[in-house]
N, C-alpha and C. Protein backbone atom coordinates (compact mmCIF):
# COMPACT_ATOMS: atom_id res chain seq x y z
N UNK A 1 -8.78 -54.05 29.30
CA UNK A 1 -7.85 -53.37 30.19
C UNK A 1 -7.81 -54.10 31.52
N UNK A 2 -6.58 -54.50 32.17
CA UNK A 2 -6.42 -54.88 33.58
C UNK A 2 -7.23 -54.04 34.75
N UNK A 3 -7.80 -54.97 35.58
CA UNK A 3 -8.39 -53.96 36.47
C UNK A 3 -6.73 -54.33 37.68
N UNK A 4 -6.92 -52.70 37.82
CA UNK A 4 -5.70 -52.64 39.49
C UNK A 4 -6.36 -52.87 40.58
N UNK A 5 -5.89 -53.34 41.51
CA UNK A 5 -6.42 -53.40 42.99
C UNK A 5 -6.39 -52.74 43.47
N UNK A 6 -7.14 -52.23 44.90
CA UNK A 6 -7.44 -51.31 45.42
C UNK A 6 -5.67 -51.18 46.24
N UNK A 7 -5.05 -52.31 46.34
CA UNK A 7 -3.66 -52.23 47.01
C UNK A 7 -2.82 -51.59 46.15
N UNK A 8 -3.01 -51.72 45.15
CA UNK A 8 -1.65 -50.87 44.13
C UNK A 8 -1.89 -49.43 43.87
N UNK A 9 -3.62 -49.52 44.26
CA UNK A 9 -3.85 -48.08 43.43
C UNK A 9 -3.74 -46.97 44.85
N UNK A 10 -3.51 -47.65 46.01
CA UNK A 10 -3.55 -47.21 47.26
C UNK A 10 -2.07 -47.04 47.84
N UNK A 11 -1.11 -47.85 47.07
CA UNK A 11 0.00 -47.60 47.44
C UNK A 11 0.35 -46.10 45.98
N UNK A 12 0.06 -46.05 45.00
CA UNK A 12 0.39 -45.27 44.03
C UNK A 12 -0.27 -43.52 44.54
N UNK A 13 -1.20 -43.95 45.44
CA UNK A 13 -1.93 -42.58 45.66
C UNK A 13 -1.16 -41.91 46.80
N UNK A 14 -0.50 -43.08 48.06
CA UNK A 14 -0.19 -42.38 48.95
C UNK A 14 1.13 -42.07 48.62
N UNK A 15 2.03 -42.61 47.76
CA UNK A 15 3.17 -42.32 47.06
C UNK A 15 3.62 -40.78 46.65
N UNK A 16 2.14 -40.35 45.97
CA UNK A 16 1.69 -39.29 45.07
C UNK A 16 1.78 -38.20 46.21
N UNK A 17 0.83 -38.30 47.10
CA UNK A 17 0.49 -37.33 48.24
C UNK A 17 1.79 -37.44 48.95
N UNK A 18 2.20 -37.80 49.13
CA UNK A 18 3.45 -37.81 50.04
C UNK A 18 4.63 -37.16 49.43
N UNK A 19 4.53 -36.82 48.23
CA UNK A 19 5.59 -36.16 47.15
C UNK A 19 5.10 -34.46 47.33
N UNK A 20 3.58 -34.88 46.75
CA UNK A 20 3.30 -33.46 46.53
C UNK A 20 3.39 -32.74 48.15
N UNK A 21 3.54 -33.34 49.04
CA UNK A 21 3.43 -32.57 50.51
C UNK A 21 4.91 -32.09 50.31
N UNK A 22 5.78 -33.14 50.05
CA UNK A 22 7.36 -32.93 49.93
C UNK A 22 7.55 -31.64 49.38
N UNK A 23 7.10 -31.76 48.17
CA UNK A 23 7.31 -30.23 47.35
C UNK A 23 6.74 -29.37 48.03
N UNK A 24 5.83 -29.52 48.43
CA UNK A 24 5.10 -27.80 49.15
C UNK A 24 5.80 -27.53 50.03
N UNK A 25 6.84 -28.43 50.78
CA UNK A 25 7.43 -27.81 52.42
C UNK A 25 8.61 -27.41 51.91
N UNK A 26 8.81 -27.47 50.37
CA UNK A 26 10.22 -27.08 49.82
C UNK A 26 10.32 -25.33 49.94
N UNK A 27 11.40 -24.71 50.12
CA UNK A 27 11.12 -23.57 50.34
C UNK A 27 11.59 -22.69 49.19
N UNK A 28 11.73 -23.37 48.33
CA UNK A 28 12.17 -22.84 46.67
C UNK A 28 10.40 -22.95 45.94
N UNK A 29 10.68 -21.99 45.41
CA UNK A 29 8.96 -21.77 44.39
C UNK A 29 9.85 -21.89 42.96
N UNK A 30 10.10 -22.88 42.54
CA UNK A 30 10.50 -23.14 41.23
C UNK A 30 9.47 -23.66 40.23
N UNK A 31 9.38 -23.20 39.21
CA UNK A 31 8.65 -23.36 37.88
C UNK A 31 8.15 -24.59 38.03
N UNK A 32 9.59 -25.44 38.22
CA UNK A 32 9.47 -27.17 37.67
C UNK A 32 8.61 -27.09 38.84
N UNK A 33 8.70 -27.23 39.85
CA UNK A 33 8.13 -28.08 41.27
C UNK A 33 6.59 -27.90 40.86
N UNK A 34 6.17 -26.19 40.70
CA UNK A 34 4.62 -26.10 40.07
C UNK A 34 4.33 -26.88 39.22
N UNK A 35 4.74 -26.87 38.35
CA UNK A 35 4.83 -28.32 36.83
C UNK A 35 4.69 -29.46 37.39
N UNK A 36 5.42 -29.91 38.51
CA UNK A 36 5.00 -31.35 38.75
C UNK A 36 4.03 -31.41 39.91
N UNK A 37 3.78 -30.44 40.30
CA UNK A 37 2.90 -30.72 41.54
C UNK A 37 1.22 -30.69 40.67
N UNK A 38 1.31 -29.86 39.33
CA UNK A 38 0.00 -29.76 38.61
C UNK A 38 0.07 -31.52 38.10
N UNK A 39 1.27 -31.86 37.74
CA UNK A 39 1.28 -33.18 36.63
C UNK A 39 0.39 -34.56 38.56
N UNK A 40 1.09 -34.14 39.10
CA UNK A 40 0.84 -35.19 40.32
C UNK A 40 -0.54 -35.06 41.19
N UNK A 41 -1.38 -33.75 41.16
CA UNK A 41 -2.41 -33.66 41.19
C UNK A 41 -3.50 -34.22 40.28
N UNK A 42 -2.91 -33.80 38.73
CA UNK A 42 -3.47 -34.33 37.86
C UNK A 42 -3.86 -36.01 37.91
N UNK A 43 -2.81 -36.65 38.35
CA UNK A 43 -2.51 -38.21 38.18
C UNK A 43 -3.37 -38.66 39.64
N UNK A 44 -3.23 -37.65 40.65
CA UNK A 44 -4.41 -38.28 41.96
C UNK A 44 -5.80 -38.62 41.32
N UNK A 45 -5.98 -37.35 40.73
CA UNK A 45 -7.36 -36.84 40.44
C UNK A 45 -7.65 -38.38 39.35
N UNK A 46 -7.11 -39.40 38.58
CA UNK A 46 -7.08 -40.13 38.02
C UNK A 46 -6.94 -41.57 39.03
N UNK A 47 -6.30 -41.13 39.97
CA UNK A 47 -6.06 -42.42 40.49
C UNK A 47 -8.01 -42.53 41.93
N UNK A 48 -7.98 -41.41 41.95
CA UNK A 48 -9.66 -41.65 42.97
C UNK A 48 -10.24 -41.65 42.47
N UNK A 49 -10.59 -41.35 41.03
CA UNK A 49 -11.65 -42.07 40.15
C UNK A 49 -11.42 -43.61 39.61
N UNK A 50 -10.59 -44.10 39.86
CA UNK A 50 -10.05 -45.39 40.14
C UNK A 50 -10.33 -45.96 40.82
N UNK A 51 -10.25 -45.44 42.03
CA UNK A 51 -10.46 -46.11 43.29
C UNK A 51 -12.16 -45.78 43.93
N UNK A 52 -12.83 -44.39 43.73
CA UNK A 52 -13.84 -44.52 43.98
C UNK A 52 -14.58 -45.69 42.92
N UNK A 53 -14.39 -46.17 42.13
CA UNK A 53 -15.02 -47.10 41.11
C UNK A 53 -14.91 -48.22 41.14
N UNK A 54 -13.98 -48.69 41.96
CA UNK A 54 -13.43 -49.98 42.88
C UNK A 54 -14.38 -50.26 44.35
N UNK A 55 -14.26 -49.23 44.86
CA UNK A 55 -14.73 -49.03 46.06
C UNK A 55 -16.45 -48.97 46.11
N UNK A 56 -16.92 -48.48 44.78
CA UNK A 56 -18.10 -49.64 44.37
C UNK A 56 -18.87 -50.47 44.87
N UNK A 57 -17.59 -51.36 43.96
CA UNK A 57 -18.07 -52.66 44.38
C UNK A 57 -17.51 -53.70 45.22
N UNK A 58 -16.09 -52.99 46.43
CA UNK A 58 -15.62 -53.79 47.04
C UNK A 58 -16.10 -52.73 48.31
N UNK A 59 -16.77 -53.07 49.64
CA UNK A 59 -16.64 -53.06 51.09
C UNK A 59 -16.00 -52.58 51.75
N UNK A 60 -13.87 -53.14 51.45
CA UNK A 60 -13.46 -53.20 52.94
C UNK A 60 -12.40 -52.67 52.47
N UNK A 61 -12.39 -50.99 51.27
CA UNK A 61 -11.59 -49.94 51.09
C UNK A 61 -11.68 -48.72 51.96
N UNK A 62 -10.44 -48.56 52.54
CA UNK A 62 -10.33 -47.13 53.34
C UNK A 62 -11.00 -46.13 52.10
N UNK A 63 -11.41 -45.21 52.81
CA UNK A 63 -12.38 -43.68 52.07
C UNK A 63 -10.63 -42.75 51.78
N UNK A 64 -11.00 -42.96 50.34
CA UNK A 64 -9.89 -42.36 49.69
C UNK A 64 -8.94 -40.99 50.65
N UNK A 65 -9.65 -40.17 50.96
CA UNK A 65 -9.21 -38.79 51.91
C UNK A 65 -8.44 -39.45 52.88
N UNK A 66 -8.82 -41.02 53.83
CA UNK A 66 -8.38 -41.26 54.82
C UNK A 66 -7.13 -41.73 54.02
N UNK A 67 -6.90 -42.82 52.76
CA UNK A 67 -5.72 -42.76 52.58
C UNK A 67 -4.66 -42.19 52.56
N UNK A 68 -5.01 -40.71 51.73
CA UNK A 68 -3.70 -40.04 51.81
C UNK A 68 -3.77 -39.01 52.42
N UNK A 69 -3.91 -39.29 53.78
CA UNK A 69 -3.70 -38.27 55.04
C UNK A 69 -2.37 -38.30 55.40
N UNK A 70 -1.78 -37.61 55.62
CA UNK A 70 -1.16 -37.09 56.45
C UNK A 70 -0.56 -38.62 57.46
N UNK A 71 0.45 -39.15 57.34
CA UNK A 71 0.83 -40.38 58.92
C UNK A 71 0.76 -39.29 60.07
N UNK A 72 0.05 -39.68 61.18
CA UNK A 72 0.06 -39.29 61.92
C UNK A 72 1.03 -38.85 63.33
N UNK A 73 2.13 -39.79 63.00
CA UNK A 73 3.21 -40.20 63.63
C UNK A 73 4.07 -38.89 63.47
């Protein structure tokens, strides 16, 4: 299996978090949105065991939480 880099798997996570924030500020409680916000949690929860397992054995990875914070801006 290909190993991903901590850059792809860091752009795929903050991608993720940045959706699921999208949906929560939505002000519709629709079925689907729950459905994908479980499917996109699901797929984090896959992608930081990824990255904590990377982060291992590489140094000079941001601490997963700091990735998908919130931009501060």
């Amino acid at each position: 299996m290909a190993e991903v880099s901590g850059n792809v798997l860091g752009f795929a996570a903050r991608a993720i978090a940045a959706e699921m924030r999208r949906l929560r500020a939505t002000p519709d409680d629709r079925m689907e949105d729950a459905i994908l916000l479980d499917d996109y949690a699901n797929a984090l929860d896959a992608i930081e065991e990824a990255y904590d397992r990377l982060a291992a054995r590489q140094i000079n990875l941001v601490p997963f939480e700091d990735l998908i914070a919130p931009d501060p801006r």
